[in-house]
N, C-alpha and C. Protein backbone atom coordinates (compact mmCIF):
# COMPACT_ATOMS: atom_id res chain seq x y z
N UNK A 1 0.84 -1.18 0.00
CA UNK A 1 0.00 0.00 0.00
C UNK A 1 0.88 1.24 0.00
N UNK A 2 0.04 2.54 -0.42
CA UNK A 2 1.47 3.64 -0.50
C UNK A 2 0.41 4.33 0.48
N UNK A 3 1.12 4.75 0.68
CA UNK A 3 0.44 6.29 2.57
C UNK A 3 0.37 7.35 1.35
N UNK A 4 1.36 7.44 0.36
CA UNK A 4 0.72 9.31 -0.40
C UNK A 4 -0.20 9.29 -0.86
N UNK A 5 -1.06 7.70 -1.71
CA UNK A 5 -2.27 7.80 -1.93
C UNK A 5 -3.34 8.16 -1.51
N UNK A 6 -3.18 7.37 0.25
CA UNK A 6 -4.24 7.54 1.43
C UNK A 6 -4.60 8.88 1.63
N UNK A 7 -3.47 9.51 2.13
CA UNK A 7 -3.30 10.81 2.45
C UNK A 7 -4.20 11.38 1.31
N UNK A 8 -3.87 11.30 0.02
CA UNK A 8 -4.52 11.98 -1.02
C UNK A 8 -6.47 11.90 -1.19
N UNK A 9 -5.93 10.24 -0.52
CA UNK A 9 -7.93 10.31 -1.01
C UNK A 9 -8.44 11.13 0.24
N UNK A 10 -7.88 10.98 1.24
CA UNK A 10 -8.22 11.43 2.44
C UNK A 10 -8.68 12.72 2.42
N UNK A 11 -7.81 13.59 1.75
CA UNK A 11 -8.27 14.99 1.10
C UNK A 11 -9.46 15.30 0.23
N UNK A 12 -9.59 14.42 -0.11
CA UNK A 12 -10.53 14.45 -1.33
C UNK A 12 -11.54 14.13 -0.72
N UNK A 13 -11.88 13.17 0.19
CA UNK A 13 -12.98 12.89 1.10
C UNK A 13 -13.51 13.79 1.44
N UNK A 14 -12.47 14.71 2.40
CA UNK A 14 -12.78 15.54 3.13
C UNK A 14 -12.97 16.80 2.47
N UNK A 15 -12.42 17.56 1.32
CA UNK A 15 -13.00 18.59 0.55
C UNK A 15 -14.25 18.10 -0.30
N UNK A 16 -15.16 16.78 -0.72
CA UNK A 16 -16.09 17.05 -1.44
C UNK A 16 -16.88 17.13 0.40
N UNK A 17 -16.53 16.29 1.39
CA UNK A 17 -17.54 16.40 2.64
C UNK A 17 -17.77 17.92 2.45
N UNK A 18 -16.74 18.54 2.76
CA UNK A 18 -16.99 20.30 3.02
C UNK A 18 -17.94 20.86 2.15
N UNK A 19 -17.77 20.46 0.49
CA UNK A 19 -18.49 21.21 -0.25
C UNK A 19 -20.11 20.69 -0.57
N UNK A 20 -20.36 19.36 0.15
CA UNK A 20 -21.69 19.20 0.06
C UNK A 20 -22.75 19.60 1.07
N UNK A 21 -21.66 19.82 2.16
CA UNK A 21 -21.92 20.31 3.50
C UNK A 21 -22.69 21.87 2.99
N UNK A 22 -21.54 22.59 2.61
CA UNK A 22 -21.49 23.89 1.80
C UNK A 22 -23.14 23.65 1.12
N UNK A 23 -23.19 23.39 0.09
CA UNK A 23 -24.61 23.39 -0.92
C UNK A 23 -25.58 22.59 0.10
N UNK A 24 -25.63 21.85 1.10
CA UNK A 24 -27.06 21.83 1.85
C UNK A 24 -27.27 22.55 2.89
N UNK A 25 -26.35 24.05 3.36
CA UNK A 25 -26.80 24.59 4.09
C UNK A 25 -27.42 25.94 3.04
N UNK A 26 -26.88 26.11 1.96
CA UNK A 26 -27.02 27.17 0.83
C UNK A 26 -28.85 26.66 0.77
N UNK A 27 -29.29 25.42 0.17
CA UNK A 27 -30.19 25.22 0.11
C UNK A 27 -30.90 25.15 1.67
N UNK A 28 -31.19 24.68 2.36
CA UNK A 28 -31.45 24.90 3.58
C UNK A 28 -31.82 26.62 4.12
N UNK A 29 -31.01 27.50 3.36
CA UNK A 29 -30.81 28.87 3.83
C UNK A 29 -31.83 29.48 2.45
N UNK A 30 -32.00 28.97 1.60
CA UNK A 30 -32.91 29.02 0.47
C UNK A 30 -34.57 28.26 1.06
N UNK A 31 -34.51 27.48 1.48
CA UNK A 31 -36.12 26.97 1.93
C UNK A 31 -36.43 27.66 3.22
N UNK A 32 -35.77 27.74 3.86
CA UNK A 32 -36.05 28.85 5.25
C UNK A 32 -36.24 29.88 5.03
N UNK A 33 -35.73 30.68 3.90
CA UNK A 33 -36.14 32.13 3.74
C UNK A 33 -37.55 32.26 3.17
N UNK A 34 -38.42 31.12 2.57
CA UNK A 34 -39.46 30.86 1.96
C UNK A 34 -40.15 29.96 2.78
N UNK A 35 -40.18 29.60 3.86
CA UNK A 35 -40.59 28.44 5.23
C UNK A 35 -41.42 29.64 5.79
N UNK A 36 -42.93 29.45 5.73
CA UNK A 36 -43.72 30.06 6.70
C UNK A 36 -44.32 29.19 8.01
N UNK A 37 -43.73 28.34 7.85
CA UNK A 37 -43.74 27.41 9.30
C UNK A 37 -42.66 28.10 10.44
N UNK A 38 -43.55 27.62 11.65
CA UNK A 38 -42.27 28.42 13.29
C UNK A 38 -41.00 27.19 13.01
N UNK A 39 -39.89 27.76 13.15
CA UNK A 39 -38.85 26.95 13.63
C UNK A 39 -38.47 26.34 14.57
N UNK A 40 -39.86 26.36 15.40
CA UNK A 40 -39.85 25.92 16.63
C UNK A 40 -41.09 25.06 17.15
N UNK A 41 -41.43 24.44 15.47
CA UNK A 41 -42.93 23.22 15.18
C UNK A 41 -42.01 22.22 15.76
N UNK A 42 -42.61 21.02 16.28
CA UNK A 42 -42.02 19.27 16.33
C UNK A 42 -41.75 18.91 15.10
N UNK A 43 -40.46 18.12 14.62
CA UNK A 43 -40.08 17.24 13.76
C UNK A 43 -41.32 16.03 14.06
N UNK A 44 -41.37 15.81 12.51
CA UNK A 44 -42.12 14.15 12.34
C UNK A 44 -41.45 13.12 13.03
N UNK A 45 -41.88 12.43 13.70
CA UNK A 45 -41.50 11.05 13.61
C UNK A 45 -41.74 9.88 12.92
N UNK A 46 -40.94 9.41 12.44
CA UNK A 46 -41.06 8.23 11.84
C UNK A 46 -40.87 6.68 12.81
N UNK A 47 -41.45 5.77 12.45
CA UNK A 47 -41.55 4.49 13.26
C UNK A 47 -40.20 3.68 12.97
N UNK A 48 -39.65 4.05 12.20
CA UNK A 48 -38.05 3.31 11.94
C UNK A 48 -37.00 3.89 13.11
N UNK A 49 -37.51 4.92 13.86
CA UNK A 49 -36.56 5.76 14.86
C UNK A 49 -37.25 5.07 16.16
N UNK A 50 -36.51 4.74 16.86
CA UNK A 50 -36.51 4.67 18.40
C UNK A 50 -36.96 5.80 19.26
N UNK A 51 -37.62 5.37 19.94
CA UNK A 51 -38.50 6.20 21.05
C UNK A 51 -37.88 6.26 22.37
C-alpha cells in the first residue's frame, strides 16, 4: 500500500464532505427564507426511529 495515496484520497474525502456540506446549508438557507412554518414546530417522527 502507498500512505501518499491515502493521504490523497483522504483529502478528497474531506474537501467534497466540506463542499456538500457547503450546498445543503445554501439550500437549507434558500427553503427557510421561503418556510412560513415556526422553527420551533415538532419534527415528524417516523416508526423506523426509536422512542
Amino acid at each position: 500500500m502507498r500512505p501518499e495515496r491515502g493521504a490523497e484520497t483522504l483529502r478528497i474525502i474531506g474537501d467534497s464532505g466540506r463542499d456538500a456540506l457547503a450546498e445543503l446549508r445554501r439550500l437549507l438557507a434558500v427553503i427557510g427564507a421561503n418556510d412560513t412554518a415556526r422553527s420551533d414546530a415538532p419534527l415528524a417522527r417516523s416508526r423506523a426511529w426509536p422512542t
